[in-house]
Protein backbone atom coordinates (compact mmCIF):
# COMPACT_ATOMS: atom_id res chain seq x y z
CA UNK A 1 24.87 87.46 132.75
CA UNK A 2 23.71 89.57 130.02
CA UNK A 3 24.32 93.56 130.27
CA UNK A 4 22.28 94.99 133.11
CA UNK A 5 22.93 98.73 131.78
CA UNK A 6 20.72 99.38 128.78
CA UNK A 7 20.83 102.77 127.16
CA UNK A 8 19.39 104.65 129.98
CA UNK A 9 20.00 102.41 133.04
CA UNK A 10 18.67 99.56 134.46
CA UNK A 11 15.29 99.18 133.66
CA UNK A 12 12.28 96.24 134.07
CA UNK A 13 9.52 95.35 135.93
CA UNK A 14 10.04 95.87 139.67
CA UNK A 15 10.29 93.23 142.28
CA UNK A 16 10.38 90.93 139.49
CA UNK A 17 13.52 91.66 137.25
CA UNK A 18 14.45 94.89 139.24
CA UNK A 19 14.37 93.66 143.31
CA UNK A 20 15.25 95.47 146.16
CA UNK A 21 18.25 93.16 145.73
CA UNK A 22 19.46 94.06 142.62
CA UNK A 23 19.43 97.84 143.38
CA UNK A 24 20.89 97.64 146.74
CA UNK A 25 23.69 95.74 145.43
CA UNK A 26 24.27 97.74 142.24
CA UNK A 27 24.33 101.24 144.39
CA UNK A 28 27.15 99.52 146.59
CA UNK A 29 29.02 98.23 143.43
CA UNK A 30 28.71 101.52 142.35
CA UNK A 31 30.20 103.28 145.35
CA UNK A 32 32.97 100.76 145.39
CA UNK A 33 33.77 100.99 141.96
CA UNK A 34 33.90 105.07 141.92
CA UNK A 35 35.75 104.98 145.27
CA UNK A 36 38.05 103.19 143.32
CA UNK A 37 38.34 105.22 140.64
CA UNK A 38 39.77 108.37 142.55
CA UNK A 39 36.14 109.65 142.63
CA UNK A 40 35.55 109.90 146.56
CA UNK A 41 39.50 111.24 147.40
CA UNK A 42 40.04 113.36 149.86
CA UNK A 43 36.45 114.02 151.18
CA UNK A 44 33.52 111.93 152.55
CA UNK A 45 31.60 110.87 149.19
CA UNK A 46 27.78 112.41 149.20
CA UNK A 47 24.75 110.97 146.78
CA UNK A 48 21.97 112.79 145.73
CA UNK A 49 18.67 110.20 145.59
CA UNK A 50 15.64 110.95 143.49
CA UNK A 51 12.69 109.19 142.09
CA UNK A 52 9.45 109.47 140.44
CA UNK A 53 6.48 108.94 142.50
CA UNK A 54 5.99 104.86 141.20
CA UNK A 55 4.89 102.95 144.33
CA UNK A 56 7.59 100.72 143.62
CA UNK A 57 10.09 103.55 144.10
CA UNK A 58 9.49 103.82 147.85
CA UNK A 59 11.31 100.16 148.06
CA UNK A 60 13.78 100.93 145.55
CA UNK A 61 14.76 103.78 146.86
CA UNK A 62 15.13 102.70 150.27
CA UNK A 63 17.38 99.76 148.79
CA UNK A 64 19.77 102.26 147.30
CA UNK A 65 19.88 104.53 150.46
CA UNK A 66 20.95 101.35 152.37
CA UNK A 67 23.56 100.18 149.92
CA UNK A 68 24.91 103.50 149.78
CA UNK A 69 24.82 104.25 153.57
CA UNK A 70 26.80 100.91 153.75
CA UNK A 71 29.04 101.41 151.59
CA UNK A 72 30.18 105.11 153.23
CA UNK A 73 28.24 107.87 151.16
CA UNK A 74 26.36 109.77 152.60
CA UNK A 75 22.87 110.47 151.05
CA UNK A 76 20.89 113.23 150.26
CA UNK A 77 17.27 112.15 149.94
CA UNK A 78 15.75 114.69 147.18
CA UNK A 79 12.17 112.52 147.10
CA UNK A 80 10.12 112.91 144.04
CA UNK A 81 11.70 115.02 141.61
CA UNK A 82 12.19 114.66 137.39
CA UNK A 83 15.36 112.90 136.04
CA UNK A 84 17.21 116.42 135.31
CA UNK A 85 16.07 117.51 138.31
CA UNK A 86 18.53 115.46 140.14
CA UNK A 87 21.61 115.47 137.58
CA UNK A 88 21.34 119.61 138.05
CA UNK A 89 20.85 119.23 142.23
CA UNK A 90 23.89 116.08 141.68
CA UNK A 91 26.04 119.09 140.01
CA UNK A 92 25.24 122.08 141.78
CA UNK A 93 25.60 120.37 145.57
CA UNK A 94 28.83 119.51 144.29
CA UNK A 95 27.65 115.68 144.68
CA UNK A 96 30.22 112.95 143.84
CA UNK A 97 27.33 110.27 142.52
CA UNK A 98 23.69 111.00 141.50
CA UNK A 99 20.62 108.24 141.74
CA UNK A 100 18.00 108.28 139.87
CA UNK A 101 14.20 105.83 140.04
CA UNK A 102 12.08 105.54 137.47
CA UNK A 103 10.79 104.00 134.08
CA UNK A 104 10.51 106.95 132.42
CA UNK A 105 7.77 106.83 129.91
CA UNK A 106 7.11 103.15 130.97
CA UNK A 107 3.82 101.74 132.45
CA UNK A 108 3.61 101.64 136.32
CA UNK A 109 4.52 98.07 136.90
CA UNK A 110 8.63 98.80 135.74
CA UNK A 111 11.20 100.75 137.12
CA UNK A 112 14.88 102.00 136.97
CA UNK A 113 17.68 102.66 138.43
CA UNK A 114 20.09 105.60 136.49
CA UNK A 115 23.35 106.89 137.72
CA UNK A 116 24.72 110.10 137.08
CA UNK A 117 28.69 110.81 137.97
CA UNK A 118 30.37 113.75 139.51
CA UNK A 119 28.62 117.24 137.47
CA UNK A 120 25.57 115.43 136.97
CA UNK A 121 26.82 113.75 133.49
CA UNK A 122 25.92 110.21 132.61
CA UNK A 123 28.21 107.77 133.36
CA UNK A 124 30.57 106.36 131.18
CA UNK A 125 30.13 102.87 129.28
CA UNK A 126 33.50 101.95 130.64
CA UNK A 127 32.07 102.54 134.43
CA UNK A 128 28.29 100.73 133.90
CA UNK A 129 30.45 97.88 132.72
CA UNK A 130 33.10 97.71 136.29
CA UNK A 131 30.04 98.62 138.16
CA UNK A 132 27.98 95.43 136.65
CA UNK A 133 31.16 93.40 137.10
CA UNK A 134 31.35 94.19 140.33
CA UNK A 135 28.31 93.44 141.65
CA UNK A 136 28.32 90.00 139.58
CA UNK A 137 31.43 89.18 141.63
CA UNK A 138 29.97 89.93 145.31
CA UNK A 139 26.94 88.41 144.19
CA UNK A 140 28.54 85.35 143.68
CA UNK A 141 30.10 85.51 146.70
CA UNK A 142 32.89 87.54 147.01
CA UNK A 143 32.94 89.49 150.45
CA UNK A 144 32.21 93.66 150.47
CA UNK A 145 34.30 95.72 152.52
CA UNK A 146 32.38 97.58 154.53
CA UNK A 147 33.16 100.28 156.80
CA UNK A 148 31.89 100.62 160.30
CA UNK A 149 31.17 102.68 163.25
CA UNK A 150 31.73 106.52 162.11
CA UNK A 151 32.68 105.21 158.06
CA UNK A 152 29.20 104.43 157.64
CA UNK A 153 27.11 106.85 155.22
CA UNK A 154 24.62 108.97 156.63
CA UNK A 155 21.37 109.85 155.61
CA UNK A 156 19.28 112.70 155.43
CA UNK A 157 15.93 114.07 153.57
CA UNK A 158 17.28 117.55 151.26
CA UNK A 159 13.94 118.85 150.97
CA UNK A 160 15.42 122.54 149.48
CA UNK A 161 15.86 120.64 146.58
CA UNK A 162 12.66 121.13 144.48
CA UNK A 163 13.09 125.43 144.97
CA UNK A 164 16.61 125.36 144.47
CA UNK A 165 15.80 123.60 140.75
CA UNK A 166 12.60 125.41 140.09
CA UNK A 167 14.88 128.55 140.74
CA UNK A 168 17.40 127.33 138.57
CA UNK A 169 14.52 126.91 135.53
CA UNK A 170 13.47 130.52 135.78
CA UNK A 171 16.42 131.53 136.22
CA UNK A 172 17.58 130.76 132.45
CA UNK A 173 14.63 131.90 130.80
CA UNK A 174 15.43 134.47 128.32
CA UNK A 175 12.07 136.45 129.14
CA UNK A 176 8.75 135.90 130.88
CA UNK A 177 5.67 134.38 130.15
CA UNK A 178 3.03 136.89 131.00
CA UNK A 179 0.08 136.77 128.54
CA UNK A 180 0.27 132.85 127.51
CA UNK A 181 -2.14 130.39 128.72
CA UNK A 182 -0.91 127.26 128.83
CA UNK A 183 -2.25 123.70 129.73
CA UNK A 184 0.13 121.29 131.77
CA UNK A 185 -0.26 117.66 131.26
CA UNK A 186 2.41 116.24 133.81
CA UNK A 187 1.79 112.65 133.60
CA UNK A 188 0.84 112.02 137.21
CA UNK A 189 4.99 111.65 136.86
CA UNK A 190 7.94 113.11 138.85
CA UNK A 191 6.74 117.02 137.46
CA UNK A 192 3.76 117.47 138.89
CA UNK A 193 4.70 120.05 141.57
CA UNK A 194 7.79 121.14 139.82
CA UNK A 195 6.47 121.99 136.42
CA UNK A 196 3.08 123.77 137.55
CA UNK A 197 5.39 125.80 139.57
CA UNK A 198 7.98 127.04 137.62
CA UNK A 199 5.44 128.11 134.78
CA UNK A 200 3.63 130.12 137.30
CA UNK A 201 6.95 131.48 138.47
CA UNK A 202 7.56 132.39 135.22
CA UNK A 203 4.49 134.70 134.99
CA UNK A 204 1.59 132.31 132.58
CA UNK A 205 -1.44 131.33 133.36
CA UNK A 206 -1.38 127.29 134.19
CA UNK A 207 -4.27 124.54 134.01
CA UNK A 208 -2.96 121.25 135.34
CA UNK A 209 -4.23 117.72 133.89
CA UNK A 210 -2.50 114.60 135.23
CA UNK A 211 -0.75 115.91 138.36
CA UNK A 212 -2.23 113.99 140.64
CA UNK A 213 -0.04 110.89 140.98
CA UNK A 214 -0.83 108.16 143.59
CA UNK A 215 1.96 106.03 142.74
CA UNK A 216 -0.09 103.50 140.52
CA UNK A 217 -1.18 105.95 137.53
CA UNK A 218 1.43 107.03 136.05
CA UNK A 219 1.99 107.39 132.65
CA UNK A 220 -1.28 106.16 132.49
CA UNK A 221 -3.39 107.55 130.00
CA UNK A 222 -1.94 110.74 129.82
CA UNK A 223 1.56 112.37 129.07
CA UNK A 224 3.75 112.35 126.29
CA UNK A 225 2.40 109.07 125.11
CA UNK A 226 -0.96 109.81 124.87
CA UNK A 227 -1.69 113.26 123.69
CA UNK A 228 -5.14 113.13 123.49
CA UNK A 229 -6.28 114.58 126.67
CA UNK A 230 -3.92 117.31 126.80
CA UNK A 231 -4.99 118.03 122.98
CA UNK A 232 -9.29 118.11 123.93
CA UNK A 233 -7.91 120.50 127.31
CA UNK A 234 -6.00 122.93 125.52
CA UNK A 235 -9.12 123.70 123.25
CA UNK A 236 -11.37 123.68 126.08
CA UNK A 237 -9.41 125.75 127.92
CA UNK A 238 -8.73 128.38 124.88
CA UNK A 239 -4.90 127.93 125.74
CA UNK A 240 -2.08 129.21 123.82
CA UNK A 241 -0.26 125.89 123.71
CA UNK A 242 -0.12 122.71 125.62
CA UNK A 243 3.00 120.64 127.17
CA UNK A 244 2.87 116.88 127.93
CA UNK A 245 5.90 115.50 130.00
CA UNK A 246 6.73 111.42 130.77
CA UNK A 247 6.85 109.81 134.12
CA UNK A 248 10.05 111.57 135.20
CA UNK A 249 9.98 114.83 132.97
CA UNK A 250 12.76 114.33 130.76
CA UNK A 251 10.76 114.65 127.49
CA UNK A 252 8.42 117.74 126.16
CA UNK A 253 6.32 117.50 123.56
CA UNK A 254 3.51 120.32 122.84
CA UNK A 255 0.13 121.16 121.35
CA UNK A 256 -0.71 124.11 119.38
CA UNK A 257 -3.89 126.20 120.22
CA UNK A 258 -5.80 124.33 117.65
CA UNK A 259 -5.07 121.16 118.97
CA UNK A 260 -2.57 120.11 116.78
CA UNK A 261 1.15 117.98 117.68
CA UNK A 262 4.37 120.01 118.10
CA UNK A 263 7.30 116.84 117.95
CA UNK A 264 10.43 117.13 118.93
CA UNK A 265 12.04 117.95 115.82
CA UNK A 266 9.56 120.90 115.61
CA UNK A 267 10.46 121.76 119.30
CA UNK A 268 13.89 121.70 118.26
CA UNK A 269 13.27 123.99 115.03
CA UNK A 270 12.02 126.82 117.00
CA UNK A 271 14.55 126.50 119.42
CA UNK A 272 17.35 126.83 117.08
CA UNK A 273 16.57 129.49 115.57
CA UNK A 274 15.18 131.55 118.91
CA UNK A 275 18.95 130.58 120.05
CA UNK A 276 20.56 131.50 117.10
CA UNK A 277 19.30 134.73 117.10
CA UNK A 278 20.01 135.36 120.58
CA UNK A 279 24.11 134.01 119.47
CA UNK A 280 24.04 131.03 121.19
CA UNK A 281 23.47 128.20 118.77
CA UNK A 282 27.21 127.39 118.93
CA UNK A 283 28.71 125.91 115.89
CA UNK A 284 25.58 127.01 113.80
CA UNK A 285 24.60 123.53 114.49
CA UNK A 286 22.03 121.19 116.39
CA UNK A 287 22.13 117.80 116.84
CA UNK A 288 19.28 114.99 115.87
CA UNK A 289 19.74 111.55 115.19
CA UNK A 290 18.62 109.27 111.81
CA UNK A 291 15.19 109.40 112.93
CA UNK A 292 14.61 113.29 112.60
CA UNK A 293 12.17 114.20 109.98
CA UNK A 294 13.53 114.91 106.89
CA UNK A 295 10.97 117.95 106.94
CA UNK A 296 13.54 119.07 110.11
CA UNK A 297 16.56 118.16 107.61
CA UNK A 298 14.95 120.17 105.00
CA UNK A 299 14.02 123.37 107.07
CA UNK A 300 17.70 123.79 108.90
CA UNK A 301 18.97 123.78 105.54
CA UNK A 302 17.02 126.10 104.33
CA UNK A 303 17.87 128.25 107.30
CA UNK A 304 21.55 128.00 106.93
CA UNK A 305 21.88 125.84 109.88
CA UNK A 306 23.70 122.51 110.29
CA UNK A 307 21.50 119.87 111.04
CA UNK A 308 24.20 116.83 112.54
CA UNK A 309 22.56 113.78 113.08
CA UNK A 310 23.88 110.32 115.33
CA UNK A 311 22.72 106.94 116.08
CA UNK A 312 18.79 106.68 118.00
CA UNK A 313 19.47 107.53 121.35
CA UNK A 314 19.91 110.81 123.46
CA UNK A 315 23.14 109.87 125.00
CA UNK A 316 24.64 110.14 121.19
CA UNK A 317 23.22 113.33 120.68
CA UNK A 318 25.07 114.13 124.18
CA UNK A 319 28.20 112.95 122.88
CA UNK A 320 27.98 114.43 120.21
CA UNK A 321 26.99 117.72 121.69
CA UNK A 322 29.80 117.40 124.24
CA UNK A 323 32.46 116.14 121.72
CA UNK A 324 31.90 119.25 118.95
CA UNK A 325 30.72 122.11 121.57
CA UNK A 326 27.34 122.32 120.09
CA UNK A 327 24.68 123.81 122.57
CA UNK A 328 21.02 122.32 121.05
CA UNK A 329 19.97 118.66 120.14
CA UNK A 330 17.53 116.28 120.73
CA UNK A 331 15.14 113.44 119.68
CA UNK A 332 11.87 113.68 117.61
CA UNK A 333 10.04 112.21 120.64
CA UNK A 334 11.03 114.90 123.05
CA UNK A 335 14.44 114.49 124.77
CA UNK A 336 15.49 117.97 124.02
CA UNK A 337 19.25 118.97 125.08
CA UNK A 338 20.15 122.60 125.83
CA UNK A 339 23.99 121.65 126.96
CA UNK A 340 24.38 125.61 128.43
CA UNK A 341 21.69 124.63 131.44
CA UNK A 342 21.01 120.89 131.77
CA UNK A 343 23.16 118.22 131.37
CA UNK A 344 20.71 115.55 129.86
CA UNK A 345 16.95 116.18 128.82
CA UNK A 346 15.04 118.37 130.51
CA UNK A 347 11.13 118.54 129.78
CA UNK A 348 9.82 121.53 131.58
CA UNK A 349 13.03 123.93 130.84
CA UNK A 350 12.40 122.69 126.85
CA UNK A 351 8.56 123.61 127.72
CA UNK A 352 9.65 127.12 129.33
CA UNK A 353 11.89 128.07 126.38
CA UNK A 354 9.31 127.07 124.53
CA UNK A 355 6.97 129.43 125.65
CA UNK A 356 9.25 132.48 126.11
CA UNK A 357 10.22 132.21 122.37
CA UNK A 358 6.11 132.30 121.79
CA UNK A 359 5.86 135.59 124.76
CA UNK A 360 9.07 137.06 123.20
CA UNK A 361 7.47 136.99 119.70
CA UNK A 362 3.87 137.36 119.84
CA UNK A 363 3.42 134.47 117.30
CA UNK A 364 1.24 131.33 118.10
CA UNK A 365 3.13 128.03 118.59
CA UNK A 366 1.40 126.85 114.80
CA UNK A 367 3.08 129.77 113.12
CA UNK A 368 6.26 129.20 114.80
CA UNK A 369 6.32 125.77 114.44
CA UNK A 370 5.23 126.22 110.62
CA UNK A 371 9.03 126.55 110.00
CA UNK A 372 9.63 122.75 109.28
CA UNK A 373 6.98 120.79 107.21
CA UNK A 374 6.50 117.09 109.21
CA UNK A 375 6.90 114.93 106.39
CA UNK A 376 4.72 111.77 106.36
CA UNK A 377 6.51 109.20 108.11
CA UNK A 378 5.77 104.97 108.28
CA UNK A 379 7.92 102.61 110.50
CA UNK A 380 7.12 98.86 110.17
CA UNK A 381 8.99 96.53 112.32
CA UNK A 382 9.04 93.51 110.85
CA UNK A 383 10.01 90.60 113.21
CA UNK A 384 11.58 87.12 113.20
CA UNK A 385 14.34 88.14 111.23
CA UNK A 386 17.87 87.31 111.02
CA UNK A 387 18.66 91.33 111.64
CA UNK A 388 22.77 90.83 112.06
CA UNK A 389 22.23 90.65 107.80
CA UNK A 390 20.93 94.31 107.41
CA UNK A 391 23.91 95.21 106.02
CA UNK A 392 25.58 92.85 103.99
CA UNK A 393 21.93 91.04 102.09
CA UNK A 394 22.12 91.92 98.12
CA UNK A 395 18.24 91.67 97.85
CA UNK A 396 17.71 94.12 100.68
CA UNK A 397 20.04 96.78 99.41
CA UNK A 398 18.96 96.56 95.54
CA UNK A 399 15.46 97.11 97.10
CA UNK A 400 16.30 100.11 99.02
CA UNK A 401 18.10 101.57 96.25
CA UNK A 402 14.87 100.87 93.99
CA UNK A 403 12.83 102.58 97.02
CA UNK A 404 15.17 105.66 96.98
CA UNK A 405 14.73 106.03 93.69
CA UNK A 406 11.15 106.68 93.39
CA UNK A 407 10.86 108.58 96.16
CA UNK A 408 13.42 111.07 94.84
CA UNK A 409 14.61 114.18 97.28
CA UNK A 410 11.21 114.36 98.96
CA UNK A 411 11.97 110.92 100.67
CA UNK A 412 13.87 108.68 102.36
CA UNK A 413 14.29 105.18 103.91
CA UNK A 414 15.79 104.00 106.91
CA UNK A 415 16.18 100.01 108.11
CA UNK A 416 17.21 99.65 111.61
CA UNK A 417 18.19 96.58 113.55
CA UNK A 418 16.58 96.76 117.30
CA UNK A 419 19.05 97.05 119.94
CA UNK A 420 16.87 94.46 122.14
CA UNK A 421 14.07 92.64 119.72
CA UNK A 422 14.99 90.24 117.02
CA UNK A 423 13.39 92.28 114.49
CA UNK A 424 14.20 95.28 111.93
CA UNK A 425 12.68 98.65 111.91
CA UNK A 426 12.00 100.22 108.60
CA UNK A 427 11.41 103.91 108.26
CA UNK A 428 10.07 105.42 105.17
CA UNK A 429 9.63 108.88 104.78
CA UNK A 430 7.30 110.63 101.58
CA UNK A 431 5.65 113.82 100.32
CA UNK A 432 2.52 111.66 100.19
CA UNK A 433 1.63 109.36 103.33
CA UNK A 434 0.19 106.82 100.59
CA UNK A 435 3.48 106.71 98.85
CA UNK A 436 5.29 106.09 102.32
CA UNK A 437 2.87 103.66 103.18
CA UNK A 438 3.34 101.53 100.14
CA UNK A 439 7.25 101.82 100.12
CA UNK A 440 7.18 100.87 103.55
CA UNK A 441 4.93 97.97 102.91
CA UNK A 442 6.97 96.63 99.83
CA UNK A 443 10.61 97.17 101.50
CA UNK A 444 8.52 95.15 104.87
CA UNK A 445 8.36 92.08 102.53
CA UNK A 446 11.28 91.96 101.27
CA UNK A 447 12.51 92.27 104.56
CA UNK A 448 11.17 89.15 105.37
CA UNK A 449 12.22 87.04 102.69
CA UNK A 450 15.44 88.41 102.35
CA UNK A 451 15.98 87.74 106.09
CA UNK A 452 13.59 85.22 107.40
């Protein structure tokens, strides 16, 4: 069996690679496999159980319940609430295990199932791996023990969940948002009460777009994904800015009052400095990976800040966070980290901080964001290729090194085997998109016949 766990779960399209099956039986692998652990002693072991509003999650989710309840956890049904929604209700209940549905940014027809441990942290490689091991070897017939009569879980709806979190948002804002207008675009996803909510909570004026999920539109159309409608509503609407979550709210990306994209890396700009001047960018630091904009690069340099970056992938920025003490990081596509309240990404408290730091300031979110440039950036992925020879093929590298040299300090290139796709992913960054475009193009080839 190839690894179930990806990089954020279990993940595919449900009833077809992700069945009721599969998610009963990897909730009860899970409980066994923490019980064993040392996790559950002492106490009765409690689960917090969350999804996004995906039709597909109503089955899912009563799959895990079950394998839980069987397994003796009891369950706390949360319903439809974001991703960090449940790792901060998995923490603060004092939870020993934390379930999470969804697909994220994915279209309707997949789902997911993510675990979060004791604290609401991600699990450890070491535990995905006992946990898929187990549940290969009761799946192949190897009996469960299961306890019975008063040792079984029980189950109940926790329905104080959504106000306890939305209190929890405004509660770590460093000021309110009176004054700011601001469009919503929740991706008919797992934010679409939460989010409205807390920004009204918080004191700005809200317009809602795609917050009316129905369990098959998600994601679709609308979100982080696809900007477009959030970008044509914000100017409508004469907002200040605009924020676009995914399917389960652990990503923010934002629109300026002209229309324009605010990335992640420019999301993370503003942030580091905002927290930097309040003294709590620990370290002088925030974390990005090899896919942050050189522009980014550039501009924390200039401002005396430490930009370290990791491997693609938010749960290396989280190690890396966690490892060093560093309190910011995050992902040009949104997953933004602030370690002091959330414990992985968390869209709308990115999207609050966000706006305080334009309230607190009195500058639009263009200005602000004008910090970092956004150089021009091409990605080809060229596919079909032997990509285990990245490293080690003579006419790649003395083509990259030719690349680097004409485009100088104003540019950069990046090849990248896929984690899941027999391809490679080149990145070239320029001054001039042209430029990029034609490196891009010229390192794509060689790409090819170097490793085809």
């Amino acid at each position: 069996m190839g690894r179930l766990f990806g990089t954020d779960g279990v993940r595919g399209v449900a009833n077809a690679d992700l069945t009721a099956e599969l998610a009963l039986g990897l909730s009860v692998a899970a409980a066994h496999v923490l019980g064993e652990a040392g996790t559950f002693a002492g106490h009765r072991p409690t689960a917090v159980v969350g999804r996004d509003p995906r039709a597909s999650g109503e089955f899912l989710e009563a799959a895990v319940v079950a394998g839980l309840a069987s397994a003796g956890v009891d369950v706390l049904r949360v319903g439809v609430l974001p991703t960090p929604a449940v790792a901060y209700l998995t923490g603060v209940l004092g939870a020993d295990l934390g379930v999470m549905l969804s697909a994220s940014h994915n279209a309707m027809p997949d789902n997911g199932v993510k675990f979060f441990a004791r604290g609401g942290q991600k699990l450890e490689d070491e535990l995905e791996d006992a946990i898929e091991r187990v549940y290969e070897q009761h799946r192949s017939g190897e009996p469960w023990e299961r306890p019975t009569g008063a040792g079984v879980g029980r189950i109940r709806s926790y329905d104080e969940g959504f106000d306890q979190y939305v209190a929890h948002l405004i509660g770590v804002l460093p000021n309110r948002l009176e004054g700011l207008k601001i469009v919503l675009d929740e991706a008919h996803g797992a934010a679409a009460r939460v989010s409205p909510e807390a920004f009204t909570r918080a004191g700005a004026e809200v317009v809602t777009i795609g917050a009316s999920p129905d369990g098959l539109n998600i994601n679709d159309g609308c979100g982080s994904t696809h900007l477009g409608l959030l970008k044509a509503a914000v100017v409508e609407h004469g907002a200040d800015l605009g924020i676009a979550h995914d399917g389960d709210a652990d990503r923010c990306l934002a629109v300026d009052a002209a229309g324009a994209e605010v990335d992640g890396d420019q999301i993370l700009a503003v942030l580091a400095l905002a927290m930097r001047e309040a003294g709590t960018l620990r370290g002088n630091a925030v974390v990005g990976t090899v896919m942050s904009n050189l522009g980014f690069k550039i501009a924390m340099e200039r401002e005396g800040i430490e930009l370290v970056q990791t491997a693609v992938g938010d749960r290396y920025v989280l190690e890396s966070m966690k490892e060093h003490g560093y309190a910011l990081g995050g992902e040009q596509s949104g997953h933004v980290i602030v370690l002091d309240h959330a414990t992985t990404g968390d869209g709308t408290l990115t999207g609050l901080m966000l706006a305080a730091r334009l309230a607190a300031t009195g500058r639009s979110l263009a200005d602000l964001a004008g910090v970092m440039e956004r150089l021009p950036q091409v990605l080809v992925n060229v596919p079909d290729v032997d990509k285990a020879r990245v490293a080690t093929s003579e006419e790649l590298t003395a083509a990259v090194v030719e690349a680097e040299r004409e485009l100088g300090s104003t540019g950069r290139v990046l090849l990248r085997s896929s984690g899941t796709e027999p391809l490679v992913r080149v990145m070239v960054e320029a001054a001039d998109i042209d430029q990029a475009r034609s490196v891009a193009g010229r390192l794509a080839d060689v790409v090819k016949s170097a490793l085809g």
